[in-house]
Protein backbone atom coordinates (compact mmCIF):
# COMPACT_ATOMS: atom_id res chain seq x y z
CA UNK A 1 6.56 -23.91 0.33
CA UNK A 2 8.47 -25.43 3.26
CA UNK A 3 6.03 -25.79 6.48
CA UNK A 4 7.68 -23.87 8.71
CA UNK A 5 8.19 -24.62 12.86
CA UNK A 6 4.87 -25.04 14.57
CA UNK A 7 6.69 -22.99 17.57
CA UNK A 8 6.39 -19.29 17.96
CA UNK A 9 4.80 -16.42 15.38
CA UNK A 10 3.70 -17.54 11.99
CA UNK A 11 5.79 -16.73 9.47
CA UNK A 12 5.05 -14.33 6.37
CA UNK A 13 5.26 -14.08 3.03
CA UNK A 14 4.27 -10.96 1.63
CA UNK A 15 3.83 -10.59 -1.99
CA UNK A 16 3.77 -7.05 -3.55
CA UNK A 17 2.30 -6.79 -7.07
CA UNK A 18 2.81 -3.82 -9.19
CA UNK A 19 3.24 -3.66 -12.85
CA UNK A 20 6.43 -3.87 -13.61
CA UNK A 21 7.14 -6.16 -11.07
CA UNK A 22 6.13 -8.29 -8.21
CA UNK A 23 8.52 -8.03 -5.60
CA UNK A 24 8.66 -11.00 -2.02
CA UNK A 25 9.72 -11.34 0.95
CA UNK A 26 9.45 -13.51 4.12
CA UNK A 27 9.37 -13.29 7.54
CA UNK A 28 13.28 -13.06 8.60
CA UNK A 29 14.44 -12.45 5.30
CA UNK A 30 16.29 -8.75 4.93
CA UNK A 31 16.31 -8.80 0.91
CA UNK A 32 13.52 -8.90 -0.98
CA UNK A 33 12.98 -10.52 -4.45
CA UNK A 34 11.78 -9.57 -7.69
CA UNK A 35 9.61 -11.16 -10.63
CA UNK A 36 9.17 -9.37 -13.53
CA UNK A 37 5.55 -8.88 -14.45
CA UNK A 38 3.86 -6.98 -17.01
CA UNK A 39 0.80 -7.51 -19.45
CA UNK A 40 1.48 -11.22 -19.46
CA UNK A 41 1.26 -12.06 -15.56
CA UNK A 42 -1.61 -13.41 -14.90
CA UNK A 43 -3.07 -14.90 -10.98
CA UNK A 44 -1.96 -18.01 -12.40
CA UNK A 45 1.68 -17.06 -13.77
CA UNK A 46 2.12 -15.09 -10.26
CA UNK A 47 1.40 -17.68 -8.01
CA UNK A 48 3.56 -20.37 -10.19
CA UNK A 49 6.60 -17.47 -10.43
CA UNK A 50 6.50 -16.99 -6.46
CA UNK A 51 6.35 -20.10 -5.50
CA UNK A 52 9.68 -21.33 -7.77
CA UNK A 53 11.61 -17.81 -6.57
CA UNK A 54 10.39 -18.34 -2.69
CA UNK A 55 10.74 -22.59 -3.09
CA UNK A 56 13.35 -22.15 -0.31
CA UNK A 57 11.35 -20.03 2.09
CA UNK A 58 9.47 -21.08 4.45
CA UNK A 59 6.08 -19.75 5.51
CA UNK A 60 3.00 -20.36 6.70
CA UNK A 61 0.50 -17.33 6.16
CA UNK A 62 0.71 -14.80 2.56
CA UNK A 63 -0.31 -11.34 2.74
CA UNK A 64 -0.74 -9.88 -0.87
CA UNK A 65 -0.75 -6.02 -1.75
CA UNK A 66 -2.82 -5.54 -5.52
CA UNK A 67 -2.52 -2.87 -7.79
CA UNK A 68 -6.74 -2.14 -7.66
CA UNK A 69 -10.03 -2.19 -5.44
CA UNK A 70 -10.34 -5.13 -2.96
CA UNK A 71 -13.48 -5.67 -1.22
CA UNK A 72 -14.02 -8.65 1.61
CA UNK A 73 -10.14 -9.69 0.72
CA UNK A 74 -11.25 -10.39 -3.30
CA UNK A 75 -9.87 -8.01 -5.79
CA UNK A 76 -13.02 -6.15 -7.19
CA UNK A 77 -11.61 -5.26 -10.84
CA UNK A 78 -8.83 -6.60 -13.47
CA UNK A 79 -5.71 -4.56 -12.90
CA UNK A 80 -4.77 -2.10 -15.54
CA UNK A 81 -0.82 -3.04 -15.97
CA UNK A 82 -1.24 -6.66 -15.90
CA UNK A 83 -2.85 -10.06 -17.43
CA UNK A 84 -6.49 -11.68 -16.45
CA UNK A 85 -8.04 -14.09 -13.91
CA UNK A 86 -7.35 -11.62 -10.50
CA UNK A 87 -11.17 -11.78 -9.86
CA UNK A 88 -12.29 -14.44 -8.52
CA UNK A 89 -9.29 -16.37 -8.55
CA UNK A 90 -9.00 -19.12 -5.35
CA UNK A 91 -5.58 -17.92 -3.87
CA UNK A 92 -5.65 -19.62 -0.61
CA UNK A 93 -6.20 -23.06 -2.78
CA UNK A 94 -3.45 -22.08 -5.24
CA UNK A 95 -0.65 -21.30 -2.84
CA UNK A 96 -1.91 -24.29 -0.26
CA UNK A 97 -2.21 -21.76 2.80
CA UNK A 98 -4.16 -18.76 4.25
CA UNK A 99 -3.76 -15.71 2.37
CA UNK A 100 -5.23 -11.96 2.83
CA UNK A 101 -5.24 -9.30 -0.06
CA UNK A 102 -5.32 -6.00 0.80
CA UNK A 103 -5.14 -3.11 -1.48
CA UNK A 104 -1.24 -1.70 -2.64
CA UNK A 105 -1.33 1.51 -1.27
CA UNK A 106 -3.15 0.34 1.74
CA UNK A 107 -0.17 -2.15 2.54
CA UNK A 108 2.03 0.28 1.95
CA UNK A 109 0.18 3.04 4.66
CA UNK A 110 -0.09 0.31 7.28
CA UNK A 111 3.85 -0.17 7.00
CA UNK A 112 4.31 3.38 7.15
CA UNK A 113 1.94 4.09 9.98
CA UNK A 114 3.30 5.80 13.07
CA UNK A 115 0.15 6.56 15.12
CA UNK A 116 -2.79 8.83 15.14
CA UNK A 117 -4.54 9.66 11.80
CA UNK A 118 -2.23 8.96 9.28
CA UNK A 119 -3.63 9.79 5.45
CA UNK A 120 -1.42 7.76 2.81
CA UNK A 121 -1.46 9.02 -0.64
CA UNK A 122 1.15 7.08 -3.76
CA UNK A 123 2.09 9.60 -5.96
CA UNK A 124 2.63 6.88 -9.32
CA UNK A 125 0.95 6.07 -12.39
CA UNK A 126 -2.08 7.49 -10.63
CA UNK A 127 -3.08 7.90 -7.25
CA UNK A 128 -3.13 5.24 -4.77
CA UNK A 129 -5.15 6.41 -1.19
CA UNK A 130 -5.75 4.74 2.46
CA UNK A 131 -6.44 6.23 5.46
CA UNK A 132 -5.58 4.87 8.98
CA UNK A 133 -7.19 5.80 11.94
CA UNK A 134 -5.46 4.84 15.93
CA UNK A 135 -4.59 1.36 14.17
CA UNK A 136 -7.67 0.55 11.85
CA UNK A 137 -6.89 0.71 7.73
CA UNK A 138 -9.39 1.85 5.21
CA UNK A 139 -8.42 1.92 1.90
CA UNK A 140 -9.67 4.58 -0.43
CA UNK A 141 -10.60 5.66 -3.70
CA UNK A 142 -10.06 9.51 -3.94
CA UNK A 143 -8.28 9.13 -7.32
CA UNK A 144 -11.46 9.04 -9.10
CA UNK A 145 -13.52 12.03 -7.16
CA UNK A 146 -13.63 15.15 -9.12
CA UNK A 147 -11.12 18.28 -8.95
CA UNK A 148 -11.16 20.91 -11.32
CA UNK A 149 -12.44 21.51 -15.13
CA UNK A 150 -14.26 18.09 -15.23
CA UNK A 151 -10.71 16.32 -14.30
CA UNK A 152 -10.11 14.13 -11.48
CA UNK A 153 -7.35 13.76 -8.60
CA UNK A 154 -5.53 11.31 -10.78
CA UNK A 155 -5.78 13.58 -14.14
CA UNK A 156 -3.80 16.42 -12.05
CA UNK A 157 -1.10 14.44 -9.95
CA UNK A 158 -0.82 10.50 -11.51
CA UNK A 159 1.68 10.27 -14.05
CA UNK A 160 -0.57 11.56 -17.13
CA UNK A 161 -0.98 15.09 -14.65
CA UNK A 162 2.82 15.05 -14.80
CA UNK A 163 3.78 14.57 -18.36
CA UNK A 164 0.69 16.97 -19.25
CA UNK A 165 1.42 19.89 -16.38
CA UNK A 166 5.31 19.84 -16.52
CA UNK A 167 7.17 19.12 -13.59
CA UNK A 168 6.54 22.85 -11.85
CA UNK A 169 3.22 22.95 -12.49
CA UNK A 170 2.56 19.29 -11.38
CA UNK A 171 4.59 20.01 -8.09
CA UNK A 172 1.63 22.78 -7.34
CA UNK A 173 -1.01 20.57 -7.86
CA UNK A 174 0.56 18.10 -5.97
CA UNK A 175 0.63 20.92 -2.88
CA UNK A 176 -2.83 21.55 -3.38
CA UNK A 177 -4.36 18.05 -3.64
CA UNK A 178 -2.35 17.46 -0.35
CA UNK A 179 -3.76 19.88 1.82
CA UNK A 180 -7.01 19.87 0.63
CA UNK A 181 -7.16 16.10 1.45
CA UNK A 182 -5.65 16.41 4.47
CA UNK A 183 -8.06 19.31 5.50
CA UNK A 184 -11.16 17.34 4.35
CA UNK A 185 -9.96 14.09 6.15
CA UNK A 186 -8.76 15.67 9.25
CA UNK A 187 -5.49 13.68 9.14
CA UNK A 188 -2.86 14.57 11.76
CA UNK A 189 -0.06 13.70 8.99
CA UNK A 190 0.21 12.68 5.58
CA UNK A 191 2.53 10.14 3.96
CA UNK A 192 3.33 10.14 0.26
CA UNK A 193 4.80 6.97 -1.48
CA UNK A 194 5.27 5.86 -4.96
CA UNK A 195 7.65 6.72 -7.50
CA UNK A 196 6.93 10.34 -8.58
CA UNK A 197 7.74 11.27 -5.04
CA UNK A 198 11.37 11.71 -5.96
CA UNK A 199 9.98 14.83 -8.44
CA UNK A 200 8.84 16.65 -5.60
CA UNK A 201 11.66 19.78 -4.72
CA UNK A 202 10.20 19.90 -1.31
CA UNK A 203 7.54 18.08 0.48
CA UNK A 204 4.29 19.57 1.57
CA UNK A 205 3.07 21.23 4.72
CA UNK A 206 2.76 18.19 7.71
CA UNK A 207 3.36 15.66 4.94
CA UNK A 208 6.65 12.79 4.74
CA UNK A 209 7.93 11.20 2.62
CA UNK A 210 7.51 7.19 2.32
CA UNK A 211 9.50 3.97 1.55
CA UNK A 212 7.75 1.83 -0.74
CA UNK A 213 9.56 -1.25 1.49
CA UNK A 214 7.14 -0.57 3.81
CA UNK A 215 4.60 -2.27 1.91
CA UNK A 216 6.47 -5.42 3.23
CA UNK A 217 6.58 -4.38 7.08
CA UNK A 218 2.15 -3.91 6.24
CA UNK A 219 2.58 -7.01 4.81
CA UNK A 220 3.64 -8.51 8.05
CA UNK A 221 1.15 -6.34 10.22
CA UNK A 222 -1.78 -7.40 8.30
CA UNK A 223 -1.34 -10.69 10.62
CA UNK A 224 -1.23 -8.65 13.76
CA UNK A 225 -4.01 -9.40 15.72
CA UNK A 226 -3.53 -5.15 17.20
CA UNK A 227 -1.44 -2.70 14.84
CA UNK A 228 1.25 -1.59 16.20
CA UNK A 229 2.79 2.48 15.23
CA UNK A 230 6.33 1.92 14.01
CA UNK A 231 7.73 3.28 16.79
CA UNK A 232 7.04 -0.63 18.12
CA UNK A 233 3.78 0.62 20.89
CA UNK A 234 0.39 -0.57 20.84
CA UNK A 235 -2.30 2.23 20.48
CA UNK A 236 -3.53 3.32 23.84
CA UNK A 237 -6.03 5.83 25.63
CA UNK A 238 -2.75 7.85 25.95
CA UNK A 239 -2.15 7.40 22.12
CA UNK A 240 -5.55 8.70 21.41
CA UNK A 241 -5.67 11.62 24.06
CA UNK A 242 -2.01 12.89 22.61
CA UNK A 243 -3.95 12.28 19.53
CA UNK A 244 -6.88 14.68 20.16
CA UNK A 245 -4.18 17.66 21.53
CA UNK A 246 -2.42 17.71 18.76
CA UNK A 247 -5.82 18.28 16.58
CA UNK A 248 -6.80 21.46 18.97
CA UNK A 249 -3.53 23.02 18.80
């Protein structure tokens, strides 16, 4: 890492690992970069690959999305799709500056968020969930709760759902498991990312699709001391008030 100018905002890298690959980007930068990963990247490997494909970056602050649970900024589990050492592992001592981890899907939602209550839900190899409320993020674990016949979320709409359901039937699910979600959570809007979105024929009711580059603009915002919508405003009273009329309608 190059230290960058003392003057102005600090400047980002934000690392996004999934398991097929972990994909970078700085502050300023317009095109991102990709490592491949796989069962063989370890904490280790990743921080050595990032720091040899960002060596001519320069930043002072890393935001990391992970592909699994984080609780108090420390990944809680191993992740499925990749090698060992996550938990535990010092990453603010390995990279030789601050760092915050955040969950995958939550980074994601926070780079997709536009105001309100927003309900993010990644449609991939199973079913990434955060919830944002006027600014705040709260990543979730709905993949897990139960659904129907003894089967969870993730059994009807991750990517086992789809190859078992058919494409069709999987799309209905997917309709289902949006609005009930969205009903139960009282979320104004939903956002759906990942990479089965592009099966969809048509998206749900009150729903949008996503950009998974967004993960990198969440990235940024993590190190925003107030969360801005996209549309570049600061939550207000106003925000909320709007907020609360749309919910009465």
């Amino acid at each position: 890492m190059k230290p960058s100018s003392p003057k102005g905002a600090a400047k980002v890298l934000v690392i996004d690992v999934g398991g097929t690959h972990v994909k970078v980007l700085v502050t300023g930068q317009r095109e991102e970069r990709e490592i491949p990963s796989g069962r063989t990247m370890t904490a280790s490997k990743m921080v050595r690959d990032v720091k040899d494909c960002a060596k001519d970056w320069e930043y002072d602050v890393i935001s990391i999305g992970y592909p699994g649970p984080v609780v108090h900024g420390r990944p809680l589990l191993e992740p499925y799709n990749l090698g060992g050492g996550w938990v535990g592992f010092d990453f603010s001592k390995a990279f030789g500056c601050p760092v915050k981890i955040i969950n995958d899907a939550a980074m994601q939602a926070l780079g997709s968020y536009e105001g309100g209550r927003m309900l993010f839900l990644g449609l991939g190899s199973g079913l990434g969930s955060a919830m944002i409320v006027d600014g705040t993020v709260e990543p979730m674990e709905l993949a897990h709760l139960p659904y129907k016949k003894g089967k969870t979320y993730e059994n009807y709409v991750g990517i086992r759902g789809f190859k078992r359901l058919g494409k069709t039937r999987w799309r209905r699910y997917v309709a289902d498991v949006v609005k009930r979600l969205k009903d139960a959570l009282d979320a104004e809007y939903v956002v759906l990312g990942g990479g089965n979105i592009h099966n969809l024929k048509k998206l749900p009711p009150n729903s949008r699709m996503g950009d998974n580059r967004n993960a990198f603009l969440g990235g940024f915002r993590m190190w925003e001391k107030k969360v801005k919508p996209k549309s570049g405003r600061s939550l207000s009273k106003s925000d909320k008030a709007m907020s609360q009329k749309r919910k009465l309608r």
